[in-house]
Each structure stands twice: as structure tokens, then as C-alpha cells.
C-alpha atoms as a PDB file:
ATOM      1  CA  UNK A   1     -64.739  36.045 -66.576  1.00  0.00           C
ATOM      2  CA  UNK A   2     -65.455  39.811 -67.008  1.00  0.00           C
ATOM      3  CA  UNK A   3     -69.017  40.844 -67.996  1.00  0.00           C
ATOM      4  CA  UNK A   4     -69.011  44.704 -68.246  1.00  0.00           C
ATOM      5  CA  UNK A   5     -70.530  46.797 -71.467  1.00  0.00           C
ATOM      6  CA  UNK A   6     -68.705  50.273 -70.417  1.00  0.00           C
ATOM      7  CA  UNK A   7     -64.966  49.569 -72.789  1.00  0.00           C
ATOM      8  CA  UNK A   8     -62.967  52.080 -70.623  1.00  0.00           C
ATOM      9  CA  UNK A   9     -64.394  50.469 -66.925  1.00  0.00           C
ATOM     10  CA  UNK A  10     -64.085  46.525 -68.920  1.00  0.00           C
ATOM     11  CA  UNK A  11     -60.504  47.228 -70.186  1.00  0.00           C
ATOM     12  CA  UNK A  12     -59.155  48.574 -66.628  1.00  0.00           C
ATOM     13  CA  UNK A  13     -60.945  45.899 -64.843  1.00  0.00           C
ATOM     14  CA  UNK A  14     -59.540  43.259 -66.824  1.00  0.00           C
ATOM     15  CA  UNK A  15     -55.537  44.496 -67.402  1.00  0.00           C
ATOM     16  CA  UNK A  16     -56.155  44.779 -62.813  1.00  0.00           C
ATOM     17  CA  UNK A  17     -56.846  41.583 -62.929  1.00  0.00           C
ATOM     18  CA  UNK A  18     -54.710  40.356 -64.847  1.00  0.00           C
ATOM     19  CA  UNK A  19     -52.077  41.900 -63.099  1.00  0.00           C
ATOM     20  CA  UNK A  20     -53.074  40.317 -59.875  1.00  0.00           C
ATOM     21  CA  UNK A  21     -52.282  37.086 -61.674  1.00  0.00           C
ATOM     22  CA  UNK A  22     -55.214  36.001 -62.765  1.00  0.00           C
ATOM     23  CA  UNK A  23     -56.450  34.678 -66.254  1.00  0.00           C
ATOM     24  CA  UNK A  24     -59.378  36.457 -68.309  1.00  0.00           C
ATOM     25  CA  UNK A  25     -61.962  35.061 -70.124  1.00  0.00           C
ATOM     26  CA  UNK A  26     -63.670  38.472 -71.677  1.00  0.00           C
ATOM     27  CA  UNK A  27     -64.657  41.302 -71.184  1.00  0.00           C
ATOM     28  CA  UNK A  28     -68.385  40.356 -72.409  1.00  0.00           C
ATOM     29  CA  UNK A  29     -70.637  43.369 -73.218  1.00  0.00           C
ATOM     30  CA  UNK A  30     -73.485  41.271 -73.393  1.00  0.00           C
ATOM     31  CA  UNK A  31     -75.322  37.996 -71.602  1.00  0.00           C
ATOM     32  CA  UNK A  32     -75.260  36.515 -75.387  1.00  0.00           C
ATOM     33  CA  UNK A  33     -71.811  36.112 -75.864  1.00  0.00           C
ATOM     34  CA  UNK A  34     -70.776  35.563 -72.360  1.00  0.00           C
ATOM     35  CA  UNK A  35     -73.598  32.061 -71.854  1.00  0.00           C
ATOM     36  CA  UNK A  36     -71.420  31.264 -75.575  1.00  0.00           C
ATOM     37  CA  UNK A  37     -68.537  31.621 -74.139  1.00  0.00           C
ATOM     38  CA  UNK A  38     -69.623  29.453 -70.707  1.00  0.00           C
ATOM     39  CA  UNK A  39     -70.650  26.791 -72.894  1.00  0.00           C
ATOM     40  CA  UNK A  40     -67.583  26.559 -74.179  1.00  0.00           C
ATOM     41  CA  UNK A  41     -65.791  26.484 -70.723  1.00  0.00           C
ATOM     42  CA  UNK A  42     -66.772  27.573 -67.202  1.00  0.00           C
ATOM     43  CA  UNK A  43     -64.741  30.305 -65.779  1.00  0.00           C
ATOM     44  CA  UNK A  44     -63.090  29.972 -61.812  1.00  0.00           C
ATOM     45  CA  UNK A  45     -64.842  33.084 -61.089  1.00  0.00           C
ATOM     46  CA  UNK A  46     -67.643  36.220 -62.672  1.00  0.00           C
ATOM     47  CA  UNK A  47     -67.205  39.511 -62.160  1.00  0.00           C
ATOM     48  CA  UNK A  48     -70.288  40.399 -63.181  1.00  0.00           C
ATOM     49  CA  UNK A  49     -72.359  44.204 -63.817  1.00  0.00           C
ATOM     50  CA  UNK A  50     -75.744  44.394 -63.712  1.00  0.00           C
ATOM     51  CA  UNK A  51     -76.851  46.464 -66.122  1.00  0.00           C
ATOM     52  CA  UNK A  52     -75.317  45.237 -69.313  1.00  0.00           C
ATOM     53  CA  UNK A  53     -75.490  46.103 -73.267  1.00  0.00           C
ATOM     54  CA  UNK A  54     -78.111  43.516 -73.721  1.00  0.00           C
ATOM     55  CA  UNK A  55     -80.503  43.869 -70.312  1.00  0.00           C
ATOM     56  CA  UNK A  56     -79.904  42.340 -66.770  1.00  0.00           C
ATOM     57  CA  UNK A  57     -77.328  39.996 -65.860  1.00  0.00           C
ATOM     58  CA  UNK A  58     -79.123  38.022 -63.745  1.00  0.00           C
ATOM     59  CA  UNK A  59     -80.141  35.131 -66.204  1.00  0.00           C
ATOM     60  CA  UNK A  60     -75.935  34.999 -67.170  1.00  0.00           C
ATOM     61  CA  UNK A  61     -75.753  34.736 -63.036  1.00  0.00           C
ATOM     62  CA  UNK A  62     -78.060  32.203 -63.083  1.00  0.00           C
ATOM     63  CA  UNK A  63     -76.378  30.339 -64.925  1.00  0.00           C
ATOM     64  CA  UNK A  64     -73.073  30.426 -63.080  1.00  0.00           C
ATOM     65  CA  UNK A  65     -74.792  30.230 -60.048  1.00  0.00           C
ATOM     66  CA  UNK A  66     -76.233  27.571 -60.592  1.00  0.00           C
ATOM     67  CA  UNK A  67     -73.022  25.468 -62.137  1.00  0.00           C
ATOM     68  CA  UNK A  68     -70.911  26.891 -58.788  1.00  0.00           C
ATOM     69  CA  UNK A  69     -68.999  29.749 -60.401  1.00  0.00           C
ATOM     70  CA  UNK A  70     -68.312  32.317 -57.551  1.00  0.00           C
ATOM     71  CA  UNK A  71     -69.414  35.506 -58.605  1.00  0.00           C
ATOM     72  CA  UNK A  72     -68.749  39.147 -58.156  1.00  0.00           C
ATOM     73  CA  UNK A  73     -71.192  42.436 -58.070  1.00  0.00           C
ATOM     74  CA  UNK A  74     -69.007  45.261 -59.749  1.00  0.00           C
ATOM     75  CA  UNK A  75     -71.671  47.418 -60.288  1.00  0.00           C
ATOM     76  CA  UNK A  76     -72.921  50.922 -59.004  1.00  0.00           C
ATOM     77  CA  UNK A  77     -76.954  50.434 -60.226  1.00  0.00           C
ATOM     78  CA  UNK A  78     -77.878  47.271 -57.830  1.00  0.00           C
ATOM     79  CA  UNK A  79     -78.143  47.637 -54.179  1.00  0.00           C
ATOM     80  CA  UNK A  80     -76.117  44.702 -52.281  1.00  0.00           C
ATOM     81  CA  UNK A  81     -79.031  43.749 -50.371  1.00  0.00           C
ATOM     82  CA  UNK A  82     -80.970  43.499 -53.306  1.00  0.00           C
ATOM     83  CA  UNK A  83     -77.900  41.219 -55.041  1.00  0.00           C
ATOM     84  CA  UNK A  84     -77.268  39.765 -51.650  1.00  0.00           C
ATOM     85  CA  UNK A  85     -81.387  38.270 -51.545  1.00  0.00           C
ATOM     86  CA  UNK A  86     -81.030  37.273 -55.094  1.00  0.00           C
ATOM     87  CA  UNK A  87     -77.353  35.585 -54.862  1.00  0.00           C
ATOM     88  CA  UNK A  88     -76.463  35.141 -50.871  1.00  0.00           C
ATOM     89  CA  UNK A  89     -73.164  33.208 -52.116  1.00  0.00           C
ATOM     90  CA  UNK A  90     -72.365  36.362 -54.308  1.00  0.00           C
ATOM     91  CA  UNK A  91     -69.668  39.213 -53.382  1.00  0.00           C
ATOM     92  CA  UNK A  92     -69.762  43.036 -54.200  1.00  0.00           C
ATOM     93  CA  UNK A  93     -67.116  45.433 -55.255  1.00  0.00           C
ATOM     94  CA  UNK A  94     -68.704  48.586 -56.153  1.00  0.00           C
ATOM     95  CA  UNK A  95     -67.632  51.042 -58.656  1.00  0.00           C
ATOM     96  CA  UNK A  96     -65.316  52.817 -58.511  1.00  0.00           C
ATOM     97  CA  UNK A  97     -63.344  49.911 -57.462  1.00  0.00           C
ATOM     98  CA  UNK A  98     -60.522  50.345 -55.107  1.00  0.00           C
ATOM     99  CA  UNK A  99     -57.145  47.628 -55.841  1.00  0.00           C
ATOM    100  CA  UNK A 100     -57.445  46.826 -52.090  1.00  0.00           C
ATOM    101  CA  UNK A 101     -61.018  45.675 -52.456  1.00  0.00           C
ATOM    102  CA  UNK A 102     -60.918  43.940 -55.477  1.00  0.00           C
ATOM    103  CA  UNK A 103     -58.107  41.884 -54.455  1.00  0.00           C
ATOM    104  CA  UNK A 104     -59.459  40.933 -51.321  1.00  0.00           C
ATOM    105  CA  UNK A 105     -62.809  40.121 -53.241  1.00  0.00           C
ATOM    106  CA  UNK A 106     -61.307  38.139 -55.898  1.00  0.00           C
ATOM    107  CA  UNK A 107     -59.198  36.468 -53.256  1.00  0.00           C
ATOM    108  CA  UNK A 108     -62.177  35.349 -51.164  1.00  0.00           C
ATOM    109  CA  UNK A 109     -64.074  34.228 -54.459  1.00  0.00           C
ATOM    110  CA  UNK A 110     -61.339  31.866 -55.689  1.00  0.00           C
ATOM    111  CA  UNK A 111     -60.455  30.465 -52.248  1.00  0.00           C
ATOM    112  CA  UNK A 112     -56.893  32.542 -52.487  1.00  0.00           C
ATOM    113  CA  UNK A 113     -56.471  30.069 -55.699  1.00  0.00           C
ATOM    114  CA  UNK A 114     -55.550  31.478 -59.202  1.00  0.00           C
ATOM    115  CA  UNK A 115     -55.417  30.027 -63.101  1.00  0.00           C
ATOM    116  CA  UNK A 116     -51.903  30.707 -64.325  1.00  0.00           C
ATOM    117  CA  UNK A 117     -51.696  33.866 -67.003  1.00  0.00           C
ATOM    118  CA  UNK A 118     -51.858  32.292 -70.463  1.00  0.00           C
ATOM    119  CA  UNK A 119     -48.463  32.934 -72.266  1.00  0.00           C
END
């Protein structure tokens, strides 16, 4: 799952991860229809921003905190220690991303596991 409100940032983020091999559910500009949309099904793994269309993130994190879903900081407006009190489990990537990092980071997050690409 991608949960980022800046289009240009949301559609290179998601097409990167995709083309590591991994399946999207998103991007989500908002907490509203991102908690719709894990209702419906729970995602593997968040990559989450902070500061989001809508407010905070942290209630959507929460939520997948709370139900297990390893998440991911990509933000440049939190501090990790702050995210790292709030969410110990939770992993950074900071903007601007670099492939190296976020590979590494999504690799650590999913346990070096990945959803098949939807056809």
C-alpha cells in the first residue's frame, strides 16, 4: 500500500515499486480512502507519508500497526526518532528516496517476500 498526497512523488513511488516486483494497492491521498481500502483487504506492507491530504497519518498507522502490517516512513516532515518512539517496529526511507534504499527497506519489511504483480 502507498499512502502519499504529492501525484508526481505517489506515481514514481508506486511504478519503483512495482518494478521491484511488488503489487500496489494505491496510491491513497488521504487516511479516508486508504482505512476503506484496508477494510476491504490488508496490504503485506505501508509505505506511508506523514503529512497527507487529509491530516496525519498516524491514525491510518495505527491501524496497520496494530493488525501487523509492516510499515514504511517515506516522508521528509517527521523526524525518525520521533516515528521511531511512536512506531519502534516501523522503517524510514526519506525523501528523496534513493532505489538502493528503498529496496533494501521494502526488502526488510516483507521478510525478502513479495505478492506476485497482478496481470
Amino acid at each position: 500500500m502507498v499512502v502519499e498526497d504529492e501525484f508526481i512523488i505517489a506515481l514514481d513511488l508506486t511504478e519503483t515499486v512495482q518494478d521491484l516486483g511488488y503489487a500496489i494497492d494505491g496510491p491513497y491521498a488521504d487516511r479516508e480512502n486508504a482505512l476503506k481500502a484496508i477494510g476491504r483487504h490488508l496490504p503485506d506492507c505501508a509505505i506511508l507519508d506523514v503529512n497527507i491530504r487529509d491530516g496525519e497519518v498516524y491514525p491510518l498507522a495505527d491501524v496497520l500497526e496494530k493488525a501487523g502490517v509492516p510499515i514504511i516512513f517515506h516522508t521528509s516532515q517527521a523526524e525518525p526518532r520521533e516515528v521511531k518512539q511512536r512506531y519502534p517496529r516501523a522503517l524510514a526511507c526519506p525523501k528523496p528516496y534513493r532505489l538502493n534504499m528503498l529496496t533494501e527497506v521494502l526488502k526488510r519489511a516483507t521478510g525478502g517476500t513479495m505478492r506476485p504483480k497482478a496481470a
